[in-house]
C-alpha atoms as a PDB file:
ATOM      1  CA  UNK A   1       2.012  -1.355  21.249  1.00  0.00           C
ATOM      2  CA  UNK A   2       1.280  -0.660  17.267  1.00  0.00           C
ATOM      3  CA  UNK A   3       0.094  -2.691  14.910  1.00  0.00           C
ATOM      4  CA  UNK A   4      -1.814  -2.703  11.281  1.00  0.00           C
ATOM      5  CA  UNK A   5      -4.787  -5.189  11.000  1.00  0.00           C
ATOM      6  CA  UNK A   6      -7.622  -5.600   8.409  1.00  0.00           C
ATOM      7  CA  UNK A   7      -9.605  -7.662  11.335  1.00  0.00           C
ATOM      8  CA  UNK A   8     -12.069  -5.546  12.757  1.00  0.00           C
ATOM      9  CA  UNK A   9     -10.918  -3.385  16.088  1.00  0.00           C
ATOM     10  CA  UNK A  10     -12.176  -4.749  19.332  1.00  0.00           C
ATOM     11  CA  UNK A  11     -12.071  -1.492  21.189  1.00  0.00           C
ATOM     12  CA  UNK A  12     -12.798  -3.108  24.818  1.00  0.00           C
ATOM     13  CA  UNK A  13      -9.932  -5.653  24.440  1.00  0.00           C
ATOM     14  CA  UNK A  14      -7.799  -2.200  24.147  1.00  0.00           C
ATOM     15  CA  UNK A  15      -8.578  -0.846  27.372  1.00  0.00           C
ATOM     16  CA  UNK A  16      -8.479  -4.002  28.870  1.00  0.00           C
ATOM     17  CA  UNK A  17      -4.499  -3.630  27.480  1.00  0.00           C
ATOM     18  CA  UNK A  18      -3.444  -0.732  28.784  1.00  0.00           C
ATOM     19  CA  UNK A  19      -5.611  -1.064  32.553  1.00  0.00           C
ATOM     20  CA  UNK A  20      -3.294  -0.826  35.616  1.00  0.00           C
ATOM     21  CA  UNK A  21      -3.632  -0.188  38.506  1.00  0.00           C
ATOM     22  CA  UNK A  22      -1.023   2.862  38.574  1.00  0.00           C
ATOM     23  CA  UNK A  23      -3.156   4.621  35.994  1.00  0.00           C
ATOM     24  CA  UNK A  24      -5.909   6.731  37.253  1.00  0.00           C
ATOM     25  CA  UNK A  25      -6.814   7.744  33.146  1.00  0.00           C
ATOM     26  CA  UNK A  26      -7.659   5.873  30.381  1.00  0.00           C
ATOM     27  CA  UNK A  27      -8.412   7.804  27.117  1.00  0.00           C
ATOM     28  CA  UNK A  28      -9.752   6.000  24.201  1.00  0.00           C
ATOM     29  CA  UNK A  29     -10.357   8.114  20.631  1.00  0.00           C
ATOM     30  CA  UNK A  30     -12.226   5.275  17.807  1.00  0.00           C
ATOM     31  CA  UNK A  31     -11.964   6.976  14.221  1.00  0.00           C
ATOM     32  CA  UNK A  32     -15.108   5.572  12.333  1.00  0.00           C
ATOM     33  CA  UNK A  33     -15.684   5.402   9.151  1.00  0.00           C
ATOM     34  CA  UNK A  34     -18.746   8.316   8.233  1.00  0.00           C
ATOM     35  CA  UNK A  35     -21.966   7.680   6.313  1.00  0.00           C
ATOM     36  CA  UNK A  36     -21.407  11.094   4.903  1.00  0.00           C
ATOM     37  CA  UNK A  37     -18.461  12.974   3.595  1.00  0.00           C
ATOM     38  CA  UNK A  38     -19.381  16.688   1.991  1.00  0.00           C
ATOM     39  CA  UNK A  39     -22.115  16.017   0.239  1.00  0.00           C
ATOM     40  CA  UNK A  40     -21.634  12.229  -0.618  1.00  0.00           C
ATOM     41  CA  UNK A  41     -23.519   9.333   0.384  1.00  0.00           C
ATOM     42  CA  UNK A  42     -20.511   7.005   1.234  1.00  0.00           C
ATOM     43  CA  UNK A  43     -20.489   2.919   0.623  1.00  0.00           C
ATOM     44  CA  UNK A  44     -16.810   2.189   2.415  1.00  0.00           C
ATOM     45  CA  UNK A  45     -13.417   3.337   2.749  1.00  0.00           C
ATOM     46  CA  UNK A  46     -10.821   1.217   1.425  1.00  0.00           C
ATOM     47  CA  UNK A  47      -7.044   1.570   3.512  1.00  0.00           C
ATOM     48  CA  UNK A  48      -3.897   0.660   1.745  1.00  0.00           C
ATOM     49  CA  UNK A  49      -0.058   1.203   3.155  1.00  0.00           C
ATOM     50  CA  UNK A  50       3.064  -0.042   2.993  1.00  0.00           C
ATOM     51  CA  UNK A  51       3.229  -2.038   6.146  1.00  0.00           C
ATOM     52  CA  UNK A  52       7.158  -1.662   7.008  1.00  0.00           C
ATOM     53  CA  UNK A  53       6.642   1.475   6.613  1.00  0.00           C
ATOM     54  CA  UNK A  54       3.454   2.137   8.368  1.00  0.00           C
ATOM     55  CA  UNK A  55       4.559   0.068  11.409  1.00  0.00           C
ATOM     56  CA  UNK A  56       7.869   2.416  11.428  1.00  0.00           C
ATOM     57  CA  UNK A  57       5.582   5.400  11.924  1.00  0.00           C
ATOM     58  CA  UNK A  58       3.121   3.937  14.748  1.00  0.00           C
ATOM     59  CA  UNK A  59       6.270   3.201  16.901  1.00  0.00           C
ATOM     60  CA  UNK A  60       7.909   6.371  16.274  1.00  0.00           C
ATOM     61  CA  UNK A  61       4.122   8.210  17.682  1.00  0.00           C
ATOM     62  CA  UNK A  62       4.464   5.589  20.119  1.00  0.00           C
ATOM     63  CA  UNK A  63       7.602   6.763  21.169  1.00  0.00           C
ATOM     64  CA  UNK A  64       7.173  10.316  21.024  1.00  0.00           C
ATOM     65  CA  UNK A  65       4.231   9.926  23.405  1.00  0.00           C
ATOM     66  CA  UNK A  66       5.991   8.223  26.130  1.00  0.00           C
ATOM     67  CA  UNK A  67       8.898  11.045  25.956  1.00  0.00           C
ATOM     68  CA  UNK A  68       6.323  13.884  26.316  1.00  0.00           C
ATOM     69  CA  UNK A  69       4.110  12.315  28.859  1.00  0.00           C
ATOM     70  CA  UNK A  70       3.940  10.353  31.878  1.00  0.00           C
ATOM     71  CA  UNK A  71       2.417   7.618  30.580  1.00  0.00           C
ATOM     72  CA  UNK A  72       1.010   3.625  31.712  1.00  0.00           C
ATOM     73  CA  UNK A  73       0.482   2.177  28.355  1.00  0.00           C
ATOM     74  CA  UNK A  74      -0.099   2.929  24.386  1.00  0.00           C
ATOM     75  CA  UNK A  75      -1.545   1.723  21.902  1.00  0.00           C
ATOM     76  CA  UNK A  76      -2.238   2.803  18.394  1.00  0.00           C
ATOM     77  CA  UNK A  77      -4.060   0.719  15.996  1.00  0.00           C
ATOM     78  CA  UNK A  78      -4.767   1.041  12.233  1.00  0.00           C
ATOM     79  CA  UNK A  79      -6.774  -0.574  10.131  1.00  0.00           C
ATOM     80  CA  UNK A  80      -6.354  -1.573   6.346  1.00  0.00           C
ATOM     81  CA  UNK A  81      -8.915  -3.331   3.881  1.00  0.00           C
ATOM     82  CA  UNK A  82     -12.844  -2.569   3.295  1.00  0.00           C
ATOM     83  CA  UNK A  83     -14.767  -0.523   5.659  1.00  0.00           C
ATOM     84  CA  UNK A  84     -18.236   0.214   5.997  1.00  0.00           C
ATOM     85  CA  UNK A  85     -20.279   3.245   7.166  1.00  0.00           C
ATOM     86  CA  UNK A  86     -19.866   2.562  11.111  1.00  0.00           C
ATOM     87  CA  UNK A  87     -16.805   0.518  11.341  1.00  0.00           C
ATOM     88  CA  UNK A  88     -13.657   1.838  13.343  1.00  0.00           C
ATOM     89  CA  UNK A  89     -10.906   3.006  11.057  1.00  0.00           C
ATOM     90  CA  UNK A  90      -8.526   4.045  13.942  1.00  0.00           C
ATOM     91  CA  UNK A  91      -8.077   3.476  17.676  1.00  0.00           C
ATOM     92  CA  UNK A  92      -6.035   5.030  20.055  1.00  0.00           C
ATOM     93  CA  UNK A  93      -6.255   4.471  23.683  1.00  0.00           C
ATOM     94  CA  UNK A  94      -3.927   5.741  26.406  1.00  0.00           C
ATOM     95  CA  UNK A  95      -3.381   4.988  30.218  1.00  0.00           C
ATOM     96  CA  UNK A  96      -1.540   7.084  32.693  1.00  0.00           C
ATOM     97  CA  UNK A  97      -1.744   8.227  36.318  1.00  0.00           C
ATOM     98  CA  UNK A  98      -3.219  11.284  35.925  1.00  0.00           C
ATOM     99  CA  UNK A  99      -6.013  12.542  32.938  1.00  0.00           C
ATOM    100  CA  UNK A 100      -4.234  15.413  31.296  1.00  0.00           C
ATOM    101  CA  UNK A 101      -1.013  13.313  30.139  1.00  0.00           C
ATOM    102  CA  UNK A 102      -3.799  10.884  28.544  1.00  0.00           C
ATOM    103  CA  UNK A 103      -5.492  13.412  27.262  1.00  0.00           C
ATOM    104  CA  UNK A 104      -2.419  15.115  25.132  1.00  0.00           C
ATOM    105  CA  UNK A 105      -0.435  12.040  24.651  1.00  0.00           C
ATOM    106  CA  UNK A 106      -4.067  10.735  23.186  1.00  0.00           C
ATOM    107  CA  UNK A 107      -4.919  14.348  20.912  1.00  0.00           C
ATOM    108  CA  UNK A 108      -0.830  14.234  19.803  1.00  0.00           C
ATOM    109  CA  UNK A 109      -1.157  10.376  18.159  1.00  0.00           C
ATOM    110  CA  UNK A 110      -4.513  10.987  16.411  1.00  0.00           C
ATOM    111  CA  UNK A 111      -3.256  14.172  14.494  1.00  0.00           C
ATOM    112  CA  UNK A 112       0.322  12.698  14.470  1.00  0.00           C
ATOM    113  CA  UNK A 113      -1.314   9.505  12.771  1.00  0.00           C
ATOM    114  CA  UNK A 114      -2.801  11.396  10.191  1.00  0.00           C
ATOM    115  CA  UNK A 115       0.273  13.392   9.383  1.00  0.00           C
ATOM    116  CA  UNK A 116       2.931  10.949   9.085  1.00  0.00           C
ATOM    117  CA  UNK A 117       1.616   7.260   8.911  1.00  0.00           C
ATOM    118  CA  UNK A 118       1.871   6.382   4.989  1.00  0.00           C
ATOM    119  CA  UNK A 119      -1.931   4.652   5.002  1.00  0.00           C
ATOM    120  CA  UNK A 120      -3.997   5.738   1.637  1.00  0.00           C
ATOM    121  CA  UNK A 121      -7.542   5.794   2.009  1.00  0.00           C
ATOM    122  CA  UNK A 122      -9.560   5.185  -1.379  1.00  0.00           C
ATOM    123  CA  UNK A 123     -13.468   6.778  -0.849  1.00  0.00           C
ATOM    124  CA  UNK A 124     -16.274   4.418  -2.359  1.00  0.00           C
ATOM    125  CA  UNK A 125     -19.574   6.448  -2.834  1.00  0.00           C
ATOM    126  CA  UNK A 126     -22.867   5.413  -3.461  1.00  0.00           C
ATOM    127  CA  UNK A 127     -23.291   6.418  -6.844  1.00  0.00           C
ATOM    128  CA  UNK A 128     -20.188   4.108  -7.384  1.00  0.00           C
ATOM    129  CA  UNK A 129     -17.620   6.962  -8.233  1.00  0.00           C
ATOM    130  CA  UNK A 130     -14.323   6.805  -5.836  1.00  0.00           C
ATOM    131  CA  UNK A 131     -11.421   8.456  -5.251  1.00  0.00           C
ATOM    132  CA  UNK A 132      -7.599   8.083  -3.680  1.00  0.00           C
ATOM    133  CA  UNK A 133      -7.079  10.239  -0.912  1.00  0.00           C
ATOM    134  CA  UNK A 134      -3.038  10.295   0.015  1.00  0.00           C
ATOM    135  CA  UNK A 135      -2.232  10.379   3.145  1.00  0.00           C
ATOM    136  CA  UNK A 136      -1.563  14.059   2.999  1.00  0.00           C
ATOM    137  CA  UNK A 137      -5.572  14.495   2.441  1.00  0.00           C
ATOM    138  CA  UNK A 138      -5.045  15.461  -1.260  1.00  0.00           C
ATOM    139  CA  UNK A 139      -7.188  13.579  -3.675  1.00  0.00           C
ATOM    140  CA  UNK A 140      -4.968  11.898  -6.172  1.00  0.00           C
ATOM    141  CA  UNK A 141      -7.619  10.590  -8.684  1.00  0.00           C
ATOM    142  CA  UNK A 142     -11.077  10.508  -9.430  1.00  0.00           C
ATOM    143  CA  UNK A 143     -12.955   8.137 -11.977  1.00  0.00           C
ATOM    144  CA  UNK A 144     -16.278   7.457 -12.833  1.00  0.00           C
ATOM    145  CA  UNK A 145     -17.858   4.084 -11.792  1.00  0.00           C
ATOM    146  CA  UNK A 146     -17.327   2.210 -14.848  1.00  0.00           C
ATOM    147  CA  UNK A 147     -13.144   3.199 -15.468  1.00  0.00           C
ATOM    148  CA  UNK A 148     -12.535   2.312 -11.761  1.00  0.00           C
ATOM    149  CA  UNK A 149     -13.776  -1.104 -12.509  1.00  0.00           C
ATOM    150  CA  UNK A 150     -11.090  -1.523 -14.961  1.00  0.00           C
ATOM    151  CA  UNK A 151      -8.212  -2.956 -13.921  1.00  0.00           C
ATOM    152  CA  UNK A 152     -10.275  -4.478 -10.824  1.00  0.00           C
ATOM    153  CA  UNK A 153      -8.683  -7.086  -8.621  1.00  0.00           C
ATOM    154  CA  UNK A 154     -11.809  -8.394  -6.315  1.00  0.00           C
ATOM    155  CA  UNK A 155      -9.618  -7.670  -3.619  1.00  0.00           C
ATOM    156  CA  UNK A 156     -11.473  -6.011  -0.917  1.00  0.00           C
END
């Protein structure tokens, strides 16, 4: 199972997903969203993507998992919107009979995730600069508070 959301991630409703009783492992990795990045107080991280797209790229991990390892259950979840210092960004949790399959298969989505799933991440700091971060972790622009109010939709 994949899936975008902007609701928050309820991590325990996850594992409760992929329990069974033919999996002796479950593996759970929660990306959160850092106080601190470099040297920068941060206030949230804003995700973007373009869902079809997105979506197409969560199955395909999905399905690269389950041909590499012997596995119970998947699932890979993303999310999109406004997030604070704290909040879970990313959660990946993995069931299978033994540990090491949930182990890789749960190590191959996270770095798979962040390689080929179109999601833009735009970095709100506390001094009110930001930035776009593609998906490829280059930074694609940086503006000072008061031009990256211009042009401002609300939306958050």
């Amino acid at each position: 199972m994949t899936r975008l959301q902007r609701e928050p991630i309820d991590y325990s409703a996850l594992v409760e997903t992929v329990r069974a009783r033919a999996a002796g492992a479950v593996v759970v990795f929660l990306g959160t969203v850092r106080e601190i990045t470099g040297e920068q107080v941060t206030r949230a991280l804003e995700y973007e993507a373009y869902a079809p797209l997105a979506e197409k790229s969560l199955a395909a991990i999905e399905a690269e998992m389950r041909q590499r390892w012997n596995l119970t259950e998947a699932v890979l979840v993303h999310r999109l919107g406004w997030l604070e210092p704290g909040e879970i960004s990313v959660a990946v949790v993995v069931s299978a009979p033994h540990r090491h399959d949930a182990f890789l298969a749960a190590r191959h989505a996270i770095e798979r995730i962040k390689q080929i799933v179109p999601i833009w991440k735009k970095e709100h700091w506390a001094d009110g600069s930001s930035q776009w971060i593609h998906p490829d972790g280059t930074v694609r622009a940086t503006l000072p508070a008061k031009e990256a109010d211009v042009g401002a939709t609300g939306d958050t």
